[in-house]
Protein backbone atom coordinates (compact mmCIF):
# COMPACT_ATOMS: atom_id res chain seq x y z
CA UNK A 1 20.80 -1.56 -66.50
CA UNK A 2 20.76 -5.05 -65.60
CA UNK A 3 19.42 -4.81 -62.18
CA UNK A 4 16.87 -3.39 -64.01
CA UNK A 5 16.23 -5.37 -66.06
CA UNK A 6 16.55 -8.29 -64.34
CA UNK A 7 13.68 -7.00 -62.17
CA UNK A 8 11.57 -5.84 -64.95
CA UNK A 9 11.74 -9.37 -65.97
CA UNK A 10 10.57 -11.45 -62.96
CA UNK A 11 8.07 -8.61 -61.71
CA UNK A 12 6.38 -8.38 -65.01
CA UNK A 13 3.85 -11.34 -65.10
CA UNK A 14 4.12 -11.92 -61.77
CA UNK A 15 1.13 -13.11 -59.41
CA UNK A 16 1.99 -12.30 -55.76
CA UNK A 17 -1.15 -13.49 -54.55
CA UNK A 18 -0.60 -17.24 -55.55
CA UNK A 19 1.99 -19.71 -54.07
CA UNK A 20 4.98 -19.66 -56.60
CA UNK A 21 4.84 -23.73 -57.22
CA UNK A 22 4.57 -24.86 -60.84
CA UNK A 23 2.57 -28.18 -59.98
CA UNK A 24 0.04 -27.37 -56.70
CA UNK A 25 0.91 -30.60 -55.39
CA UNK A 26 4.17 -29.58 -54.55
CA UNK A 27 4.54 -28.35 -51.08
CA UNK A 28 6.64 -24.81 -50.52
CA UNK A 29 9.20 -25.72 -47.52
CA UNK A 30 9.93 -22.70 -45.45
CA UNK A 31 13.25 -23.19 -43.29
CA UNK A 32 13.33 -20.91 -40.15
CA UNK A 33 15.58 -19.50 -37.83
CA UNK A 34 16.31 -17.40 -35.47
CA UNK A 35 18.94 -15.67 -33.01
CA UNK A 36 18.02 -13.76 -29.58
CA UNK A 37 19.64 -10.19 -29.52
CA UNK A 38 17.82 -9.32 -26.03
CA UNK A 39 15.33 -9.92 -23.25
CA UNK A 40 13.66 -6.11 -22.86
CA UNK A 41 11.12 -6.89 -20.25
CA UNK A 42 9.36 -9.86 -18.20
CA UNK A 43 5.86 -8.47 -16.86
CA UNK A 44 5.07 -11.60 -14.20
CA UNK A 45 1.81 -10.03 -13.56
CA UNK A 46 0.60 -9.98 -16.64
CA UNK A 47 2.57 -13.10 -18.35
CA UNK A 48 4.23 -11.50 -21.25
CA UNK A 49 8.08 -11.46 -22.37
CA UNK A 50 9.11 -8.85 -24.81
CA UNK A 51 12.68 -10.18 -26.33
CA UNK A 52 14.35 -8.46 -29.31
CA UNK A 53 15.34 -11.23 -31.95
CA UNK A 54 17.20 -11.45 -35.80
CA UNK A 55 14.43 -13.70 -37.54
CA UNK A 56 15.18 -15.45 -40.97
CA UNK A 57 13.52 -17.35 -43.61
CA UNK A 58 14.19 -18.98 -46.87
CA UNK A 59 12.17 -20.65 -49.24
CA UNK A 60 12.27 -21.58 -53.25
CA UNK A 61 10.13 -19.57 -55.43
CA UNK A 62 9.50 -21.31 -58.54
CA UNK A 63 8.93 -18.37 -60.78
CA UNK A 64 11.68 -16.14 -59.30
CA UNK A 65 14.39 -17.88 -61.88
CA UNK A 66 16.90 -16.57 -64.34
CA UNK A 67 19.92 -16.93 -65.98
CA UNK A 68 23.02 -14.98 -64.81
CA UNK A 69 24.76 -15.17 -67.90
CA UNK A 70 21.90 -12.57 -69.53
CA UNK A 71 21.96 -10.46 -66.93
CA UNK A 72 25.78 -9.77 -66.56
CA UNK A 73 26.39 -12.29 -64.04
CA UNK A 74 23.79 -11.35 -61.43
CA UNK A 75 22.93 -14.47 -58.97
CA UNK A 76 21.15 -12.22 -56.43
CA UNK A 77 18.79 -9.36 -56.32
CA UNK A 78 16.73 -7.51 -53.94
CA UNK A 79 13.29 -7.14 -54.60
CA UNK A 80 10.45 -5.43 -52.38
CA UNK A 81 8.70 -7.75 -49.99
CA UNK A 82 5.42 -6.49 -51.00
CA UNK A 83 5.93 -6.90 -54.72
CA UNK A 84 6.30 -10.97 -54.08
CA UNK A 85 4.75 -14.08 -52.79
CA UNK A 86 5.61 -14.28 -48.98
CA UNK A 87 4.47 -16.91 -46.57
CA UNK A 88 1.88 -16.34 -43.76
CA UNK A 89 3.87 -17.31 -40.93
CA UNK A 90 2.52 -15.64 -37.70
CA UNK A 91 3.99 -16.65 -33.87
CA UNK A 92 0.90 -18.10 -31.78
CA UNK A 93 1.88 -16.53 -28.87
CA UNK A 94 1.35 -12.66 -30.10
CA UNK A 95 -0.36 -10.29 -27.74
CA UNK A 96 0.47 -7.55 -29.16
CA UNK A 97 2.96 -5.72 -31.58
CA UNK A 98 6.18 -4.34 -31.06
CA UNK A 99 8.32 -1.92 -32.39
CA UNK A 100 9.91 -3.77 -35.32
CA UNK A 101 11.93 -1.56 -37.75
CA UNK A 102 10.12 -2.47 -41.31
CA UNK A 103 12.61 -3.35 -44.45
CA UNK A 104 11.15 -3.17 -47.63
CA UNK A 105 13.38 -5.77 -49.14
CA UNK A 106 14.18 -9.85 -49.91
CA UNK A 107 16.98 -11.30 -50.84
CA UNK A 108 16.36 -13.29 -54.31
CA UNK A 109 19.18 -15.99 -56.21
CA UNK A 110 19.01 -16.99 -59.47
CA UNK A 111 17.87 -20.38 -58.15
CA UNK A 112 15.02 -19.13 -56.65
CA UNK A 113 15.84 -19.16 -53.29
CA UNK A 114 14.39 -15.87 -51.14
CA UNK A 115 15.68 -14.98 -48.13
CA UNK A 116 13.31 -12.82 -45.70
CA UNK A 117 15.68 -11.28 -42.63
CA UNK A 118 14.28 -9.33 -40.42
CA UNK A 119 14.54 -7.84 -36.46
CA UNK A 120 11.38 -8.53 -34.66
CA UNK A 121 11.00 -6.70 -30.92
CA UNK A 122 8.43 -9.55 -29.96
CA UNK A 123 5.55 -9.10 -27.37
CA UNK A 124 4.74 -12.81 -26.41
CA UNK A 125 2.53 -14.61 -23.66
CA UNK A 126 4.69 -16.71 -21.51
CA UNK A 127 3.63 -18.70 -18.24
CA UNK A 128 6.05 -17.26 -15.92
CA UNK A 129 7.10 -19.18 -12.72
CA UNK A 130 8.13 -16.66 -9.99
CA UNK A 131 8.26 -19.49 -6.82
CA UNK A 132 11.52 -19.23 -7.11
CA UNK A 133 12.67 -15.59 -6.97
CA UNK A 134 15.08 -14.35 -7.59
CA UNK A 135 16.43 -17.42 -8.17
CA UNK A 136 13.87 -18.86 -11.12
CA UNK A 137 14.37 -19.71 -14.55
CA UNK A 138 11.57 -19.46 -17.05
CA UNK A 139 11.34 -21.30 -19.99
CA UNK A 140 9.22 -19.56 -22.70
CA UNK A 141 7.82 -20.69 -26.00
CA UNK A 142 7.72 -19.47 -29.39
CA UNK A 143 5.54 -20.98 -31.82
CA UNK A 144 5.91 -20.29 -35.79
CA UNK A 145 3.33 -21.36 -37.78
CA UNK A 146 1.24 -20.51 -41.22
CA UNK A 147 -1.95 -19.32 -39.82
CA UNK A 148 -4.03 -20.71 -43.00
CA UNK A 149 -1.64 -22.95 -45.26
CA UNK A 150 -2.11 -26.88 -44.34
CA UNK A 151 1.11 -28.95 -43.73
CA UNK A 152 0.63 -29.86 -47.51
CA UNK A 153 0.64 -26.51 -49.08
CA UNK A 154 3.60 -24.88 -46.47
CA UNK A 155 5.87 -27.03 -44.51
CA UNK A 156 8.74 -25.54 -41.81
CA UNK A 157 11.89 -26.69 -41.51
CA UNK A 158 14.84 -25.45 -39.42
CA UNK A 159 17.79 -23.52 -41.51
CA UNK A 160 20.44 -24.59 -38.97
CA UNK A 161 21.64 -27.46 -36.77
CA UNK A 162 19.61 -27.84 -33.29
CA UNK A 163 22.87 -27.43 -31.75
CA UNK A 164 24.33 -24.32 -33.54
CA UNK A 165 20.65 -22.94 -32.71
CA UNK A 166 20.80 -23.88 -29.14
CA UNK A 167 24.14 -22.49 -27.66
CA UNK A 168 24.29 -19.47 -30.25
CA UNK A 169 24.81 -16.35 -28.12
CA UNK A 170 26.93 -14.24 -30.78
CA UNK A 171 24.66 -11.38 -31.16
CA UNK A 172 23.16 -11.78 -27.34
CA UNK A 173 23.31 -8.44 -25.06
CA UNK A 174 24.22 -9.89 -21.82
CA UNK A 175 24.37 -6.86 -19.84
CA UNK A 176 21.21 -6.83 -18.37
CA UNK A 177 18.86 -8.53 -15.57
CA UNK A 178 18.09 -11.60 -17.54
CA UNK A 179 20.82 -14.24 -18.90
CA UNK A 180 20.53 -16.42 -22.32
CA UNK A 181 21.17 -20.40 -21.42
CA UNK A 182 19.97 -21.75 -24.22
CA UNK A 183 17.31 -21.92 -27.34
CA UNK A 184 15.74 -25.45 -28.08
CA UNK A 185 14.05 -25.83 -31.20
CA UNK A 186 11.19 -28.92 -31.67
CA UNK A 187 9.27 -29.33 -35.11
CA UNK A 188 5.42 -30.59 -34.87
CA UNK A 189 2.33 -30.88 -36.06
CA UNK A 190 -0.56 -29.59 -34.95
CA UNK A 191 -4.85 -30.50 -36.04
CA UNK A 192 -7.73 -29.42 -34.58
CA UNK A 193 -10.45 -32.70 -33.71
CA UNK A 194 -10.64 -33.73 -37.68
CA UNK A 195 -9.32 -30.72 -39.34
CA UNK A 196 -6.25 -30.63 -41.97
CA UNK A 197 -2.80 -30.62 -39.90
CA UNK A 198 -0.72 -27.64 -39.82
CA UNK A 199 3.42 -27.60 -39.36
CA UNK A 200 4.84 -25.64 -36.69
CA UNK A 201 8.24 -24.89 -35.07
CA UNK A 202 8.83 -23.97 -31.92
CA UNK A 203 11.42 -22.37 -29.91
CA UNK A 204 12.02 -22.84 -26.07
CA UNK A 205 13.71 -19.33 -24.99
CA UNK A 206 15.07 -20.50 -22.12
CA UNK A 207 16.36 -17.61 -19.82
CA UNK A 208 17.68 -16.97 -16.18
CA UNK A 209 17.51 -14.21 -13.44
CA UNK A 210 20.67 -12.47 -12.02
CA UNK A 211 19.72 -12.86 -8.41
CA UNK A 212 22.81 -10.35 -7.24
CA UNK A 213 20.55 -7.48 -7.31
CA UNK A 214 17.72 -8.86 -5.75
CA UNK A 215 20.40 -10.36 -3.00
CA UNK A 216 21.99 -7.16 -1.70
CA UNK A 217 18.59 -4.93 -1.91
CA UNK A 218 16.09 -7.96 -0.43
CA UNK A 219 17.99 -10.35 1.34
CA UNK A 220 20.64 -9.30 3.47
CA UNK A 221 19.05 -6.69 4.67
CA UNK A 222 15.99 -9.22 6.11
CA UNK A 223 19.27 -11.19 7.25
CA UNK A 224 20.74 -8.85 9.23
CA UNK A 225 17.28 -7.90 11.10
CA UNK A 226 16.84 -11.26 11.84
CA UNK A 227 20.72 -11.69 13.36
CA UNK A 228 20.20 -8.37 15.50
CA UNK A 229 16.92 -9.99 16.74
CA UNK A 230 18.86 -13.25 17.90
CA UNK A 231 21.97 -10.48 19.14
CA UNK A 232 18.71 -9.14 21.51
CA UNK A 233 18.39 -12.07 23.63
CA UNK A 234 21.89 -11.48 25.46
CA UNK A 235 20.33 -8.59 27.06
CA UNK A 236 19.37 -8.91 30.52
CA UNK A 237 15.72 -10.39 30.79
CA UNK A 238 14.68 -8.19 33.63
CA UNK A 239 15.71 -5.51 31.96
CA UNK A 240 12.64 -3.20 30.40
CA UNK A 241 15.08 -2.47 27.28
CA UNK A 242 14.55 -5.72 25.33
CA UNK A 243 11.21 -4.93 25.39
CA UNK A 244 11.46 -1.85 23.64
CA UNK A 245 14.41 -3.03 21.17
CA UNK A 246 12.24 -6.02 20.25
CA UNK A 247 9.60 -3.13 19.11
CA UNK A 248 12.06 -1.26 17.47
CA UNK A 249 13.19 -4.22 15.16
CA UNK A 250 9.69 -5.25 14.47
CA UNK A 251 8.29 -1.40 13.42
CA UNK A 252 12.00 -1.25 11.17
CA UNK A 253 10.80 -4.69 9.44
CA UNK A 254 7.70 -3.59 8.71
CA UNK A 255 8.78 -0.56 7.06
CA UNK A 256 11.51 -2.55 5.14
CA UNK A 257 8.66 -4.69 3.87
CA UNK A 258 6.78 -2.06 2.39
CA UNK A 259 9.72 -0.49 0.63
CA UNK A 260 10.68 -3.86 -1.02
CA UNK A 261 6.71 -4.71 -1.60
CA UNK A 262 7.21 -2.81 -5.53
CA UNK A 263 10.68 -4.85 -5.67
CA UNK A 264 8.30 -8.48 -5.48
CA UNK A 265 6.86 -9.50 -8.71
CA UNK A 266 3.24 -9.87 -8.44
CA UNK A 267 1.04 -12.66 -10.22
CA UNK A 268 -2.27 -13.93 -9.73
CA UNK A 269 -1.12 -17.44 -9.94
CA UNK A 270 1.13 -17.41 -6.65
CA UNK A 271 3.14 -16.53 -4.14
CA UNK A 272 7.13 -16.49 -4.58
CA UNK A 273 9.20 -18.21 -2.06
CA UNK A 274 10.49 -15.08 -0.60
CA UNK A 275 7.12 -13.72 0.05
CA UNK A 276 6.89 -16.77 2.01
CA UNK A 277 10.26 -16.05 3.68
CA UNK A 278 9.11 -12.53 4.32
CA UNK A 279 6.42 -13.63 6.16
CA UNK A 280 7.73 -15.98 8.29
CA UNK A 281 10.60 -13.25 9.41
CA UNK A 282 7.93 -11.45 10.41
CA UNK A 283 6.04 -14.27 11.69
CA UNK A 284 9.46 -15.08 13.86
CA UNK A 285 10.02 -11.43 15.10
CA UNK A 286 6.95 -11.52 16.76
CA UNK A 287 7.36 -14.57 18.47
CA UNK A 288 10.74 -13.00 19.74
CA UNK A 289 8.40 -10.12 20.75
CA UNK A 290 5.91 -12.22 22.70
CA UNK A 291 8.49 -14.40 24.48
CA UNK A 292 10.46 -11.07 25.65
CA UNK A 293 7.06 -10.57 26.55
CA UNK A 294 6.51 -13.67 28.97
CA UNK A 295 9.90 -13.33 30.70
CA UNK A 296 9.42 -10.05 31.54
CA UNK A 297 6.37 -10.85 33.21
CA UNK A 298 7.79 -13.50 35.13
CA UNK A 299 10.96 -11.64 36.40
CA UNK A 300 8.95 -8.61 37.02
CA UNK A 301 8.99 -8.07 40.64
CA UNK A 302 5.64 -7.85 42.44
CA UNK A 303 4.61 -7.58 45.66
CA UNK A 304 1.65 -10.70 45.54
CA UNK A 305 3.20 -12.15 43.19
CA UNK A 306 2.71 -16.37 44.33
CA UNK A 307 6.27 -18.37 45.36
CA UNK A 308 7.87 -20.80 42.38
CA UNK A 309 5.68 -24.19 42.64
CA UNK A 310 7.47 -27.04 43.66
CA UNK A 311 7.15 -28.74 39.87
CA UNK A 312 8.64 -25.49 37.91
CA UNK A 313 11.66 -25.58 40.45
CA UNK A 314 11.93 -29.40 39.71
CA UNK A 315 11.53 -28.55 36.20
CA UNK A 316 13.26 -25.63 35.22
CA UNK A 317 15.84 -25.22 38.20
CA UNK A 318 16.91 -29.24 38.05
CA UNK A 319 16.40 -31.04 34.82
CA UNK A 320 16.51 -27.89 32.40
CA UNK A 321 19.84 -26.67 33.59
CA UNK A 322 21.00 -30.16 32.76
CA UNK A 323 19.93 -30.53 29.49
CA UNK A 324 20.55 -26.62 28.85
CA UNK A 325 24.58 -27.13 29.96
CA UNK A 326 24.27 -24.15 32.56
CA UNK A 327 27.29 -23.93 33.84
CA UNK A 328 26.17 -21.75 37.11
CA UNK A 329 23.78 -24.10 38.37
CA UNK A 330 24.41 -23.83 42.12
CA UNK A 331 23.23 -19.92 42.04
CA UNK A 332 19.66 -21.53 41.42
CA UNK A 333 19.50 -23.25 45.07
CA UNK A 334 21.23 -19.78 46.91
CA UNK A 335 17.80 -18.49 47.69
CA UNK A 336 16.31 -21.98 49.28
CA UNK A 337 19.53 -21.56 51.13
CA UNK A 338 18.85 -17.80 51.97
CA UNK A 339 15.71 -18.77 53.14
CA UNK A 340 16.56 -21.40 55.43
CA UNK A 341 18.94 -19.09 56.85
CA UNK A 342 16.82 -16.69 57.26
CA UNK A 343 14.11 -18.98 59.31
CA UNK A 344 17.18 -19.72 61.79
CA UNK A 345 17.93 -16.32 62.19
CA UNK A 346 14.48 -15.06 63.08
CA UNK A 347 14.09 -18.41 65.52
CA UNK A 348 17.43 -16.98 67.40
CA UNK A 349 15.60 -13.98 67.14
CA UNK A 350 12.72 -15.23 68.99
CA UNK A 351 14.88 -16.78 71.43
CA UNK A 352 16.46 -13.89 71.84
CA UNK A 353 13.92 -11.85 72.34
CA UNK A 354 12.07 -13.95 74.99
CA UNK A 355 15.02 -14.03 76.95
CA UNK A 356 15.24 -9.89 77.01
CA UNK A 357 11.98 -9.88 77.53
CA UNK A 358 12.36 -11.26 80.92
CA UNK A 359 14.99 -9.13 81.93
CA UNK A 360 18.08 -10.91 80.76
CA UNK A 361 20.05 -8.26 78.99
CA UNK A 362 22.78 -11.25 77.98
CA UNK A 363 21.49 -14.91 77.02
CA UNK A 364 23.99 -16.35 78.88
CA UNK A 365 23.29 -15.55 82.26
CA UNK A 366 20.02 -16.95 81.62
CA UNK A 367 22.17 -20.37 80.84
CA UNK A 368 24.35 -19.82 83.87
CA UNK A 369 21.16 -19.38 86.07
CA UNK A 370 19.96 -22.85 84.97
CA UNK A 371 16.88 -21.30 82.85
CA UNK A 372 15.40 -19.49 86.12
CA UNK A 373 13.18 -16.43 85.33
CA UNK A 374 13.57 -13.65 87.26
CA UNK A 375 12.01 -11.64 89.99
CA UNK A 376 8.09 -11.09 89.79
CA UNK A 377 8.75 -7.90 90.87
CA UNK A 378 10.49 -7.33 87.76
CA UNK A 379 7.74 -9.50 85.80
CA UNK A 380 5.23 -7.55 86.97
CA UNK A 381 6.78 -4.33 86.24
CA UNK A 382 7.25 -5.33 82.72
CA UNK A 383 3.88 -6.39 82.35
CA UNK A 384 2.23 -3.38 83.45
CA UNK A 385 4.60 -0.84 81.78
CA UNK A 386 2.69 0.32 78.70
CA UNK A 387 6.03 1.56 77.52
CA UNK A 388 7.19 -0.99 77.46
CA UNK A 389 4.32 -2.79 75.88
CA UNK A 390 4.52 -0.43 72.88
CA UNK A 391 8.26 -0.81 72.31
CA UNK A 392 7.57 -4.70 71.79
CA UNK A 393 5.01 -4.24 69.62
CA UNK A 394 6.34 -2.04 67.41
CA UNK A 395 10.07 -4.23 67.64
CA UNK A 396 7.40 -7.08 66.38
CA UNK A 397 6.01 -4.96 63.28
CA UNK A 398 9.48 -3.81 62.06
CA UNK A 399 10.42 -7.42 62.62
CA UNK A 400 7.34 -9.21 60.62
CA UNK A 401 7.98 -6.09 57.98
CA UNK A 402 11.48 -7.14 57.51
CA UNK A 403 10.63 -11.03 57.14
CA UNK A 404 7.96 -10.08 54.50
CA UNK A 405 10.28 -7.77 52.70
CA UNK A 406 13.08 -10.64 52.76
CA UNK A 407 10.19 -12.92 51.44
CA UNK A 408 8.99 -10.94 48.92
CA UNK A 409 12.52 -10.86 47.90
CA UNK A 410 13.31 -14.28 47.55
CA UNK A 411 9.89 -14.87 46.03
CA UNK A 412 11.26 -12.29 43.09
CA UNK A 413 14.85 -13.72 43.23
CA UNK A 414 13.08 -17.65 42.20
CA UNK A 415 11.03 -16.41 39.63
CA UNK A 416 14.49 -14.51 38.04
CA UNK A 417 16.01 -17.85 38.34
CA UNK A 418 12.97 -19.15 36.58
CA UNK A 419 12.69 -16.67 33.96
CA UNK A 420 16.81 -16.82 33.25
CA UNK A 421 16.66 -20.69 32.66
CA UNK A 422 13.32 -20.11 30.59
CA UNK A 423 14.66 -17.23 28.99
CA UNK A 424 18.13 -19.94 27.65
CA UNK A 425 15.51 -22.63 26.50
CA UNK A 426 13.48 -20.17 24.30
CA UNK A 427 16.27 -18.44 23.02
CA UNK A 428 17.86 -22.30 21.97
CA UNK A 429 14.77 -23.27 20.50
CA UNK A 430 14.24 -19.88 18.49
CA UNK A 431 18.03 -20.15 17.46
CA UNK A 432 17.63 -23.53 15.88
CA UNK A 433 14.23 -22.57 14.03
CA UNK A 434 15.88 -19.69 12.19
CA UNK A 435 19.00 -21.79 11.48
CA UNK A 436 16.78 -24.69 10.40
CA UNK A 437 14.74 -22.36 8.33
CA UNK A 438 17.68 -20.24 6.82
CA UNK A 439 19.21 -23.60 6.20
CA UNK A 440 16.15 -25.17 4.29
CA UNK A 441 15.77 -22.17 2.21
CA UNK A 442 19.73 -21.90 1.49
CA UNK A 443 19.57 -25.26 0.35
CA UNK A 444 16.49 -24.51 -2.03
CA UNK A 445 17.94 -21.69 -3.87
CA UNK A 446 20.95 -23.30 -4.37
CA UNK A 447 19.73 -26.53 -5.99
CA UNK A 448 17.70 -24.50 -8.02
CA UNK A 449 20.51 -22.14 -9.44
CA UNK A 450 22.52 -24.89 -9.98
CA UNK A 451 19.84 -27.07 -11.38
């Protein structure tokens, strides 16, 4: 019976549609607070943050007042929420509304204090920054504020300490993809060009990615492509296989790239850093490609294929194995060698040749005759056998046929020589790119998470 009455007796004359103040002068202060139970969703394309939160406010209502002592001691009471005065306090940064639970009820004292506490599943606008996924941290805003009452009818206050606001995490569900730091809370006011100011609070929600997820599913997998591309160079570069495992890494990429392209968020605004990275793996992998490419070609034997000029041997063969640290240098000057060998061999061949050809069947009896040619007779006979004149001319086409064959040879043996040292200096100068790069970015992401 008291409850009842007690309600009977403030509901009975009372106005809901007019603030509860006895003198209209006096400004209603609304103190505000909140607590963030969980981050549902963060839509980067389309800027919103849905985040589940415990929302309170308190205020004096001047014509909510009693004494306990009629009413068997009663200090509090609930009362429905429609039956009273409550404040117009909307967030700005609505876009749409969420699935809120509804109570009915306020909590009333016999002071006149009501207390409004409610869960609110919040759909809010929030300007997302994704340049630095996985690793980013976004720091959204919301704004409370009475959509019609001037800073002189409603003011807003906060119910608790900044600090106690700011680190409280005791209802927070941690368990999923985004993590609480911390809640800032800033009071201002806010006019528009010469209009009546209006009071508003606003929290900073600020919030931060796991990135383990994104780490194992995005980014060691690019990592290890990239290390079996750099593994590829120690094949042999006149082999035909690097070709075709070059290929094979670049077609895997590419699928990997459109399996991970849902993963990426995706904004109008811009690009995330590992897009970027992305990119420039691919970017690198085909580089790799065209360089396997270019040795290949050199290294590939050919039978008109040109001789080394004189400033790639003085290039490549001298200084570069130098500055490279090739250990096996001297290998580089065995076919100058071969070939010099190979120019006294066919002059002794010559020689040797002349000196059969006039009949003496050992060199040194030539010598021991003091260089004097034989008989004419014998002359003669050689000259006009066409036997004979056959045999020498096909001795002399097996003979060129072998010194163009041994040329051709060392022609292809330079040009591997060329292609091996080129080969060491693109491979060095690719290695320290993608250490440069994977260093740069490294260093990014971790400032970031720590910052």
């Amino acid at each position: 019976p008291a409850l009842r009455r007690l309600s009977h007796y403030l509901l009975a004359h009372y106005q809901k549609g007019t603030r509860p103040v006895q003198d209209w002068r006096t400004t209603t202060n609304v103190a505000i607070d909140l607590m963030v139970y969980a981050i549902l969703s963060v839509d980067e394309k389309n800027q919103v943050l849905t985040t589940y939160i415990w929302y309170r406010q308190h205020w004096t209502d001047e014509f909510l007042r009693w004494d306990p002592a009629r009413f068997d001691n009663l200090t509090q009471i609930s009362l429905p929420a429609e039956s009273i005065w409550v404040p117009d306090i909307l967030i700005n940064e609505f876009v749409d509304v969420g699935k809120s639970p509804h109570l009915p009820y306020v909590y009333v004292g016999h002071h006149g204090e009501v207390q409004n506490l409610k869960p609110i599943q919040l759909m809010t606008a929030c300007s997302l920054d994704i340049y630095n996924f996985p690793f980013d941290v976004q720091n959204c805003s919301l704004t409370f504020t009475s959509w019609l009452h001037h800073i002189r009818d409603i003011n807003l206050s906060l119910w608790r300490q900044p600090e106690l606001v700011k680190f409280d995490r005791s209802v927070f569900m941690n368990q999923g993809e985004w993590e609480l730091l911390y809640v800032l809370s800033h009071f201002q006011e806010f006019s528009v060009k010469t209009s009546d100011s209006y009071a508003e609070m606003k929290f900073y929600v600020v919030i931060r990615r796991r990135p383990l997820f994104y780490t194992v599913n995005l980014l060691l997998p690019s990592i290890f492509l990239m290390v079996m591309d750099i593994v590829g160079f120690y094949l042999p570069p006149n082999s035909g296989e690097r070709v075709s495992f070059k290929i094979t890494l670049l077609l895997g990429y590419s699928v990997f790239l459109i399996i991970v392209s849902d993963t990426l968020p995706a904004t109008a605004v811009g690009t995330p850093l590992i897009g970027i990275y992305f990119v420039v793996c691919m970017a690198l992998l085909v580089i790799s490609l065209m360089e396997t490419i270019l040795i290949v070609r050199l290294v590939h034997k050919q039978d008109l294929q040109p001789h080394v000029p004189s400033w790639v041997k003085r290039l490549l063969l001298e200084r570069a194995t130098v500055l490279l640290c090739i250990r096996d240098r001297k290998k580089f000057s065995q076919s100058r060698t071969q070939s010099s060998d190979i120019s006294r061999q066919v002059e002794n061949n010559d020689s040797t040749a002349k000196l059969n050809y006039y009949g003496c069947e050992d060199p040194r009896e030539c010598e021991m005759a003091g260089g004097a040619r034989p008989a004419p007779a014998f002359t003669g006979q050689a000259e006009g056998s066409p036997l004979m004149h056959g045999v020498l001319r096909e001795i002399t086409a097996i003979r060129q046929f072998l010194e163009k064959r041994e040329e051709f040879r060392d022609v292809a043996r330079e040009w591997l020589q060329v292609g091996y040292v080129l080969d060491v200096l693109l491979f060095r100068a690719y290695l320290v790119a993608v250490l440069a790069y994977g260093i740069t970015l490294g260093t990014l992401w971790s400032v970031w998470r720590e910052a």
